[in-house]
PDB file of N, CA and C in Angstrom:
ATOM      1  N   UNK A   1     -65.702  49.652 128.429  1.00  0.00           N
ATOM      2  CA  UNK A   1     -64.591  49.959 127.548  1.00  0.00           C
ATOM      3  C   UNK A   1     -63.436  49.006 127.876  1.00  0.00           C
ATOM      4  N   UNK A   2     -63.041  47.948 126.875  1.00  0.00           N
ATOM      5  CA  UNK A   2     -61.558  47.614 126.738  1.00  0.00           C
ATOM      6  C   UNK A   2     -60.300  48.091 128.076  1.00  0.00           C
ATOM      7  N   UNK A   3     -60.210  47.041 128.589  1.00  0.00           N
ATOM      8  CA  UNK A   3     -58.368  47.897 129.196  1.00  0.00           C
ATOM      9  C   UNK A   3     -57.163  47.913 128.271  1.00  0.00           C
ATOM     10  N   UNK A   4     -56.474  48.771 128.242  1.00  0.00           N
ATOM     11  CA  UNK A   4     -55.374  49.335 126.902  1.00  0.00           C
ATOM     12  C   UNK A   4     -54.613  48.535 128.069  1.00  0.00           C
ATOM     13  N   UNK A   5     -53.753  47.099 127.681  1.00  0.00           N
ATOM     14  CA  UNK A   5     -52.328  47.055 128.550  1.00  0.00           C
ATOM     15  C   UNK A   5     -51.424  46.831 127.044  1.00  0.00           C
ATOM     16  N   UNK A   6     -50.552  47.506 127.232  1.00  0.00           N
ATOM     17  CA  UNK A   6     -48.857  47.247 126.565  1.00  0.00           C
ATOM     18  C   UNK A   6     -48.510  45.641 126.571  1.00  0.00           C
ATOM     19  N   UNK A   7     -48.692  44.963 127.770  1.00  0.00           N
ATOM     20  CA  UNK A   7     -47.822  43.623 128.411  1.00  0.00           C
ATOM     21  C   UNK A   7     -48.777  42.087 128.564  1.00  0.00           C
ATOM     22  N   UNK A   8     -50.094  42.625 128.372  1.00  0.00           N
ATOM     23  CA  UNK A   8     -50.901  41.754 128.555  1.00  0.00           C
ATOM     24  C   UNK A   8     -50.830  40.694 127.140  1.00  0.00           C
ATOM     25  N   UNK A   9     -51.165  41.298 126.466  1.00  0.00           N
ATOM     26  CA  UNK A   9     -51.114  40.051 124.697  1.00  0.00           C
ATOM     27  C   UNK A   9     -49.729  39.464 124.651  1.00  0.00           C
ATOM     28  N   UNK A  10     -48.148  40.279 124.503  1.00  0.00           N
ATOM     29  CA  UNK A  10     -47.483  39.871 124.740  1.00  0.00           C
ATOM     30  C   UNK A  10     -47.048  38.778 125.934  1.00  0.00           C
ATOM     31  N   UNK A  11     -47.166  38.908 127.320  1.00  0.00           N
ATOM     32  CA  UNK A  11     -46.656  37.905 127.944  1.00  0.00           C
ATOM     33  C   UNK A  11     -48.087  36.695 127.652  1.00  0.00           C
ATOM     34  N   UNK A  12     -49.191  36.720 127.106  1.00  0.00           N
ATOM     35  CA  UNK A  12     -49.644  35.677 126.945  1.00  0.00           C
ATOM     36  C   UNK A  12     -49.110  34.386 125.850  1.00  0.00           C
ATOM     37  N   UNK A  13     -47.845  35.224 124.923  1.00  0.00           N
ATOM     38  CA  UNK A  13     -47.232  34.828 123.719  1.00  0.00           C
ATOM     39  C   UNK A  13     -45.892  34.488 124.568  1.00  0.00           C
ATOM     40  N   UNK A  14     -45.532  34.601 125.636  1.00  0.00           N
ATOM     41  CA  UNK A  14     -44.457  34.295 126.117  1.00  0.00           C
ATOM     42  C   UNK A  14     -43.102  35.451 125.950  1.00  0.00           C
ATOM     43  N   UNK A  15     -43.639  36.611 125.641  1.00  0.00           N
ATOM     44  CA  UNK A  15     -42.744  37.747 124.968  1.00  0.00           C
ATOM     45  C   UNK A  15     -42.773  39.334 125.844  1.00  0.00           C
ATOM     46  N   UNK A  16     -41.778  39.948 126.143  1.00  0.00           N
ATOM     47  CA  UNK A  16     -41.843  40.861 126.361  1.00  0.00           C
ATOM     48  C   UNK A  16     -42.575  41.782 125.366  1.00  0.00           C
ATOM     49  N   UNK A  17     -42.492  43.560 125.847  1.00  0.00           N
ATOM     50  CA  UNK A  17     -43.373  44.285 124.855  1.00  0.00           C
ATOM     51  C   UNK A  17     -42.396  44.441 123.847  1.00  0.00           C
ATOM     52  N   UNK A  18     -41.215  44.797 124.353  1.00  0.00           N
ATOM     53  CA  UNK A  18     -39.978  44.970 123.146  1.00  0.00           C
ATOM     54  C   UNK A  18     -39.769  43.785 122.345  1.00  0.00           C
ATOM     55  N   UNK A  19     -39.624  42.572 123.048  1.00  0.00           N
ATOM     56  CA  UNK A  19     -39.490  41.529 122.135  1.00  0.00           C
ATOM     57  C   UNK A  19     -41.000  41.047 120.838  1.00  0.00           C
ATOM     58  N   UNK A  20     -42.237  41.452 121.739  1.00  0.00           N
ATOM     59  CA  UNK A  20     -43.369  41.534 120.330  1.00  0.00           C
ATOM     60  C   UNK A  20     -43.150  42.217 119.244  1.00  0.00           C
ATOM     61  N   UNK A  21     -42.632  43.534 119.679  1.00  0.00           N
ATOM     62  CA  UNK A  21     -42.675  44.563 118.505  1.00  0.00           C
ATOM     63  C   UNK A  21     -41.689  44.187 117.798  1.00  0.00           C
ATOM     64  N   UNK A  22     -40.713  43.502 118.274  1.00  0.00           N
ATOM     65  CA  UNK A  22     -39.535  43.287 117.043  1.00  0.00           C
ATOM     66  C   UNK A  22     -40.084  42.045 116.804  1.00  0.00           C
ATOM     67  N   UNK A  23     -40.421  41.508 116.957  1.00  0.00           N
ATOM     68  CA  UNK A  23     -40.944  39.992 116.056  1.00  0.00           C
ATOM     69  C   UNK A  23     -42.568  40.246 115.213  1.00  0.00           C
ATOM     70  N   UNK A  24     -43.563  41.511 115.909  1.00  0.00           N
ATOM     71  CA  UNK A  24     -44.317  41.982 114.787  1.00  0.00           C
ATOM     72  C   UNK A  24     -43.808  43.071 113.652  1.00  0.00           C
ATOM     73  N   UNK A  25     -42.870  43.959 113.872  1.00  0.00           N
ATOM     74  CA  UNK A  25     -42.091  44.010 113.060  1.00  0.00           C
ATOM     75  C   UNK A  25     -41.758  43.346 111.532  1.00  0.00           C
ATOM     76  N   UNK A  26     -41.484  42.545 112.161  1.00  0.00           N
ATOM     77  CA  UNK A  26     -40.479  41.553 111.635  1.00  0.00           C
ATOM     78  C   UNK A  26     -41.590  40.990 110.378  1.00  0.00           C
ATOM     79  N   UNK A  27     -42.558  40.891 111.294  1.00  0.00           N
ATOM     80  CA  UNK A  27     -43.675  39.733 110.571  1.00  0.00           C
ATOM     81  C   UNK A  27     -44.120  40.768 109.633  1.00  0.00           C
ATOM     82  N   UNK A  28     -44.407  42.146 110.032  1.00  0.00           N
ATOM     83  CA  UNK A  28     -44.651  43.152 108.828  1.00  0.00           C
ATOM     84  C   UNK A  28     -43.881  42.985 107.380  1.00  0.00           C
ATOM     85  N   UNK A  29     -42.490  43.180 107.812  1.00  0.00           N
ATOM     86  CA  UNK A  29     -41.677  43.609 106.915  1.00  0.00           C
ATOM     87  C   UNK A  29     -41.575  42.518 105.973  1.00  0.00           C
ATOM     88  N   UNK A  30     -41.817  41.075 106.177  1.00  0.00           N
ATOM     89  CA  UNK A  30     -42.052  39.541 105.355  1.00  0.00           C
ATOM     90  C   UNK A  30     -43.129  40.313 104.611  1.00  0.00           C
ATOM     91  N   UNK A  31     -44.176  40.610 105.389  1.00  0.00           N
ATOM     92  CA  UNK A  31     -45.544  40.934 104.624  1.00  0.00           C
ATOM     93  C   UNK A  31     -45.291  41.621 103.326  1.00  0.00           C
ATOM     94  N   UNK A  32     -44.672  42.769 103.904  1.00  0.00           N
ATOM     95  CA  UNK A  32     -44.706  44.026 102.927  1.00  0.00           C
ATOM     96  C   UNK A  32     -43.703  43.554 101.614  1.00  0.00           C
ATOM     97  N   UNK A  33     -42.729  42.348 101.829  1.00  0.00           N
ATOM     98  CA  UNK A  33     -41.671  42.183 100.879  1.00  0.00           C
ATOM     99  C   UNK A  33     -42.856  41.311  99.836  1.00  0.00           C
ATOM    100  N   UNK A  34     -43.637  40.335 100.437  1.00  0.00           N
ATOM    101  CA  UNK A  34     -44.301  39.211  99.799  1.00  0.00           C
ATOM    102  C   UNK A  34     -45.420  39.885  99.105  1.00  0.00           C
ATOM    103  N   UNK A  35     -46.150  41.008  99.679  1.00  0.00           N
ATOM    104  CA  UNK A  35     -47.157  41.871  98.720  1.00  0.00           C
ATOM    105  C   UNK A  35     -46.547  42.398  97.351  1.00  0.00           C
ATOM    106  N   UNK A  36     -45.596  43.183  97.802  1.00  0.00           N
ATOM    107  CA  UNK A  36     -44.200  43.250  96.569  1.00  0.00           C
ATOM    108  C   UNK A  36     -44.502  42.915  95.676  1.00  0.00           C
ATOM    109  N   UNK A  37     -43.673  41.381  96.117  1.00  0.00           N
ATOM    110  CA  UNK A  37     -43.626  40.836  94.736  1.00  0.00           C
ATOM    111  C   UNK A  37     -44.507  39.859  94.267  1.00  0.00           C
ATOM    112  N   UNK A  38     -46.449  40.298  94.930  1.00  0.00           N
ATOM    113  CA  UNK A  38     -47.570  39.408  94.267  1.00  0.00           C
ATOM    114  C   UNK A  38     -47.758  40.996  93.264  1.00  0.00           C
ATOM    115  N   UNK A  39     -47.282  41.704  93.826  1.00  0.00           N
ATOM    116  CA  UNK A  39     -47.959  43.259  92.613  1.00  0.00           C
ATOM    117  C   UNK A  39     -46.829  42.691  91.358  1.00  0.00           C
ATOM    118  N   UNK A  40     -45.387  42.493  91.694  1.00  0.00           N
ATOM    119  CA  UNK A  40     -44.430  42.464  90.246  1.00  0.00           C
ATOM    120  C   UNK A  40     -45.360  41.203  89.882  1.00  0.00           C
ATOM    121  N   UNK A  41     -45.337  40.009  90.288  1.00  0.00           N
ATOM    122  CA  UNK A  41     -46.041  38.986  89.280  1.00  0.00           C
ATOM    123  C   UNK A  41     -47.232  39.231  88.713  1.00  0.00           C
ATOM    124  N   UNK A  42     -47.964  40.159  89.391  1.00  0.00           N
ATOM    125  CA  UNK A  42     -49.459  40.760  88.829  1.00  0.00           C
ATOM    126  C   UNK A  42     -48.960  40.891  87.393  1.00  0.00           C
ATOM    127  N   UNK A  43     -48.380  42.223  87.191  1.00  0.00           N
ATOM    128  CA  UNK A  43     -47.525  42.653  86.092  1.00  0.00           C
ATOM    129  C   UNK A  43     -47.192  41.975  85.514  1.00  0.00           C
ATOM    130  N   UNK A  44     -46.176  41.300  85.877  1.00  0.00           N
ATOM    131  CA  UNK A  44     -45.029  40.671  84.893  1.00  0.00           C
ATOM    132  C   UNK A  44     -44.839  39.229  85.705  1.00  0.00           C
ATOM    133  N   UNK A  45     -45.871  38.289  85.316  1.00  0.00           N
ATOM    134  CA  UNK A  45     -46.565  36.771  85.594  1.00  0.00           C
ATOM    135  C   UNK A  45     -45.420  35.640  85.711  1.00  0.00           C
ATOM    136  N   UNK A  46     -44.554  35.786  84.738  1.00  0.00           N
ATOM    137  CA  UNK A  46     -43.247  35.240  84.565  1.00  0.00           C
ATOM    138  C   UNK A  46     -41.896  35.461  86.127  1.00  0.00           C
ATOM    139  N   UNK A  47     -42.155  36.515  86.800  1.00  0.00           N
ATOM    140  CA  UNK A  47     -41.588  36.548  87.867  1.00  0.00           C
ATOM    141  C   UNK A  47     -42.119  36.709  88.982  1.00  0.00           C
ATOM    142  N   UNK A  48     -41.339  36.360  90.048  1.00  0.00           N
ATOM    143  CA  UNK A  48     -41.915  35.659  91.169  1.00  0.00           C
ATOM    144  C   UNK A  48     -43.248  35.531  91.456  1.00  0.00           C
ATOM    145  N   UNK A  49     -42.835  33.704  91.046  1.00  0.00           N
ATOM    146  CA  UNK A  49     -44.114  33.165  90.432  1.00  0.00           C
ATOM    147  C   UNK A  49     -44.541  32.432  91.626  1.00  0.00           C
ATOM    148  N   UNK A  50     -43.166  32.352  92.417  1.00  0.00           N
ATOM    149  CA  UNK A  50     -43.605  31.010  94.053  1.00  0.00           C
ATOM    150  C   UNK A  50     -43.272  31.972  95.506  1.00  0.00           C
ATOM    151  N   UNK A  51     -43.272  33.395  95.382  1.00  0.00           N
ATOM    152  CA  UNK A  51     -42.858  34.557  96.260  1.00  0.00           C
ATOM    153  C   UNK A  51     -43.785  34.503  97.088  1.00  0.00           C
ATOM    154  N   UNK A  52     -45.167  34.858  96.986  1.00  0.00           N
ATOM    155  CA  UNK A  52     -46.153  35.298  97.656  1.00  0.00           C
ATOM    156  C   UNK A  52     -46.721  34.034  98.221  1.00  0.00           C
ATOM    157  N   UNK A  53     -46.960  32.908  98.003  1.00  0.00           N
ATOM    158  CA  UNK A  53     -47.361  32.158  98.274  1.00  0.00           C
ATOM    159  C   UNK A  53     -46.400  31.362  99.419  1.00  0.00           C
ATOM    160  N   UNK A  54     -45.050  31.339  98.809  1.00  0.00           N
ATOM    161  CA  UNK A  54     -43.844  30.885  99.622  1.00  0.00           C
ATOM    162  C   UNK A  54     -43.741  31.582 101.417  1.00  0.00           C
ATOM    163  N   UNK A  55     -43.987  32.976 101.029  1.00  0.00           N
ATOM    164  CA  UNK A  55     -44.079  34.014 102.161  1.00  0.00           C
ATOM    165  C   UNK A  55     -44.779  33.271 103.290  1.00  0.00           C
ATOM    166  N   UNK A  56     -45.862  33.118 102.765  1.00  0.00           N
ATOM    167  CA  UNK A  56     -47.512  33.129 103.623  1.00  0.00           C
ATOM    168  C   UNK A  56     -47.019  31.662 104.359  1.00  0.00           C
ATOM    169  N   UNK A  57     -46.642  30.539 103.666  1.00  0.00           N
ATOM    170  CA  UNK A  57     -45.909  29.287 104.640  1.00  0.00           C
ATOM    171  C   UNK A  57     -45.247  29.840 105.571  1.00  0.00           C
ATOM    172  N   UNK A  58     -44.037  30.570 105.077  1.00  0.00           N
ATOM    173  CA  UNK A  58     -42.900  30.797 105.699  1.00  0.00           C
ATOM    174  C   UNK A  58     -43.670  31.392 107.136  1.00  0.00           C
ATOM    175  N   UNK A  59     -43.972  32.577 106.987  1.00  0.00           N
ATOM    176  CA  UNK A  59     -44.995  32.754 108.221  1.00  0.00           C
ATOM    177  C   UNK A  59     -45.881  32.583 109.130  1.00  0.00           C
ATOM    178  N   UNK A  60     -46.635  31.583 108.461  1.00  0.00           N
ATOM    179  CA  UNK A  60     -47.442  30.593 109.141  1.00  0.00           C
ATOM    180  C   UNK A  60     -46.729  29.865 110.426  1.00  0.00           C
ATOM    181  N   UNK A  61     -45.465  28.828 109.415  1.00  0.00           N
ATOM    182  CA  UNK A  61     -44.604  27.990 110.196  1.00  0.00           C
ATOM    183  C   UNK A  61     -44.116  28.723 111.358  1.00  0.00           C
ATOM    184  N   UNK A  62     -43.419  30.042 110.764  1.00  0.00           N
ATOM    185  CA  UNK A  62     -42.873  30.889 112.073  1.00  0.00           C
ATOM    186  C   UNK A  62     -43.899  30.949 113.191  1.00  0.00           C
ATOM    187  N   UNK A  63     -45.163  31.597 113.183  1.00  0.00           N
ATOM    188  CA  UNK A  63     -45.989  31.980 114.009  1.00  0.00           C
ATOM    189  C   UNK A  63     -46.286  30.257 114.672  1.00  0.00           C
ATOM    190  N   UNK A  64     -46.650  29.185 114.205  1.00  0.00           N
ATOM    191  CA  UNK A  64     -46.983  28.574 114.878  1.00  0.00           C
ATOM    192  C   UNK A  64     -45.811  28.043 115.643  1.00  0.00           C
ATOM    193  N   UNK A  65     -44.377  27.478 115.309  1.00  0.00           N
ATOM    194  CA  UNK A  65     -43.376  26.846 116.022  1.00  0.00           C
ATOM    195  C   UNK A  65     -43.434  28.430 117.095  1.00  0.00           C
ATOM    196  N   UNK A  66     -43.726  29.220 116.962  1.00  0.00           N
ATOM    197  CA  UNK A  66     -43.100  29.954 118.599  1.00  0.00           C
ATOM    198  C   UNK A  66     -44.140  30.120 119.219  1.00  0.00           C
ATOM    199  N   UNK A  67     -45.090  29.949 118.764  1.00  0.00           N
ATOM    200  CA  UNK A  67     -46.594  29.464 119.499  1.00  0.00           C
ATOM    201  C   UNK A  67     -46.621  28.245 120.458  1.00  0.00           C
ATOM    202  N   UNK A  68     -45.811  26.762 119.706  1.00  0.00           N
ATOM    203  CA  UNK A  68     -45.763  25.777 120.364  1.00  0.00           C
ATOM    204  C   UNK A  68     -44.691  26.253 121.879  1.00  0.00           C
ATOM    205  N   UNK A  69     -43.253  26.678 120.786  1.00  0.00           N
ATOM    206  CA  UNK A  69     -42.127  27.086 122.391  1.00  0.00           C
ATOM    207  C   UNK A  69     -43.044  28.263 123.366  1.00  0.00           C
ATOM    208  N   UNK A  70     -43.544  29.136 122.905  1.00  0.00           N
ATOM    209  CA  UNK A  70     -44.744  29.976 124.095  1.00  0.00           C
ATOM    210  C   UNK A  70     -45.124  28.981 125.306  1.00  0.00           C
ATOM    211  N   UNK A  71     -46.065  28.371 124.177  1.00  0.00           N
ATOM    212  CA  UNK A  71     -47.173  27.464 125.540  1.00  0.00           C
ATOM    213  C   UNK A  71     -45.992  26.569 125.959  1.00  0.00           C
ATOM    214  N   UNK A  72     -44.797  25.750 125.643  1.00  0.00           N
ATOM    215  CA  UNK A  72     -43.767  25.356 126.389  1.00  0.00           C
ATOM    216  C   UNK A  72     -43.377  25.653 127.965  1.00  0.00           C
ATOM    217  N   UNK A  73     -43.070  27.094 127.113  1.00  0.00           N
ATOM    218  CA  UNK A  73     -42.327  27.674 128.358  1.00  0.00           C
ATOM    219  C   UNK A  73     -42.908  27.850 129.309  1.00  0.00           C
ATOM    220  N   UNK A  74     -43.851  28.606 129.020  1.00  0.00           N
ATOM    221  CA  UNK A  74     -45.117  28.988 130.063  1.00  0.00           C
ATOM    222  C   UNK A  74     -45.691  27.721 131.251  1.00  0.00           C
ATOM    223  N   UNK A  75     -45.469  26.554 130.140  1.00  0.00           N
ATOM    224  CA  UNK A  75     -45.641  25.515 131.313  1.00  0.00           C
ATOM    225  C   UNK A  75     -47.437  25.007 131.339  1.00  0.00           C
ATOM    226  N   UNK A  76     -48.390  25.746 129.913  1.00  0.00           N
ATOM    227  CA  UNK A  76     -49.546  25.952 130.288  1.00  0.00           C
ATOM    228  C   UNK A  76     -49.992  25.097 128.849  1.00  0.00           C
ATOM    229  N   UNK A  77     -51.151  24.672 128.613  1.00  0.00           N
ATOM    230  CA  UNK A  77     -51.304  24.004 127.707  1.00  0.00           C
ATOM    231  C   UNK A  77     -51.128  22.813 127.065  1.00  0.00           C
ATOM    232  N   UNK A  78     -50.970  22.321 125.616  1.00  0.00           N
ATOM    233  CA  UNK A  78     -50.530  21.305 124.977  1.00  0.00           C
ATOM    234  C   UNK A  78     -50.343  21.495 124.112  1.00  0.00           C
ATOM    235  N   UNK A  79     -49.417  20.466 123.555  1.00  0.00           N
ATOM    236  CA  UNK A  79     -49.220  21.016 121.478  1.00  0.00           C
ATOM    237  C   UNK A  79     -50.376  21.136 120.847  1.00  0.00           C
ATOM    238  N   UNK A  80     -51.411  20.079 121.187  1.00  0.00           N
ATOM    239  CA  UNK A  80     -52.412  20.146 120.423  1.00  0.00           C
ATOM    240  C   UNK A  80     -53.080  21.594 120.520  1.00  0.00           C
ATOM    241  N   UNK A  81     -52.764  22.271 121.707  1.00  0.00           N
ATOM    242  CA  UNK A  81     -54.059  23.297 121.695  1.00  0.00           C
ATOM    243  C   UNK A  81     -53.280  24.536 121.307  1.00  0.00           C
ATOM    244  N   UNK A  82     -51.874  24.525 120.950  1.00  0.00           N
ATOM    245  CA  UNK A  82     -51.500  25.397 120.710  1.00  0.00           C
ATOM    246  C   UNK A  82     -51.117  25.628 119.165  1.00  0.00           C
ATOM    247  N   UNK A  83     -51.399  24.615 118.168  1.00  0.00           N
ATOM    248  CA  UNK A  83     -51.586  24.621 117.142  1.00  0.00           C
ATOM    249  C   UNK A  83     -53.175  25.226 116.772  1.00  0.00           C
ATOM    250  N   UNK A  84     -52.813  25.294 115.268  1.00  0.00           N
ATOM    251  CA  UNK A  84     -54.373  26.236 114.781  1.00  0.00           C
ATOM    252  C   UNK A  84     -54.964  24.973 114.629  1.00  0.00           C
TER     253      UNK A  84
END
């Protein structure tokens, strides 16, 4: 069976447990705005037409630039390997 740690995924990201949850959080609440408004354009095609798609960059970029400062800090790795 799995070990349940709180601290383990986080400090491998360079993050406390409080500081993950507010930056997965965070990454939710992008989600939930950008699903939004792929349901209003479902509907009504004419509006936000570059929302959902715009999102999914926006997040990407985020997750990987603090991916690169992670393996930075940490002192462990390379850019290359810390990109997807």
């Amino acid at each position: 069976m799995p070990r349940l740690s709180f601290t383990e995924h986080p400090a491998s990201v360079g993050e406390t447990y409080g500081e993950h949850m507010v930056s997965a959080w965070g990454f939710a609440a992008r989600m939930a705005l950008g699903a939004a408004a792929c349901f209003v354009h479902g509907i009504l095609p004419f509006l936000c037409v570059t929302t959902g798609s715009r999102t999914i960059r926006e997040l990407y970029a985020r997750m990987v630039s603090h991916r690169v400062r992670a393996t930075q800090q940490s002192g462990f790795g390379s850019l290359e390997s810390a990109s997807l």
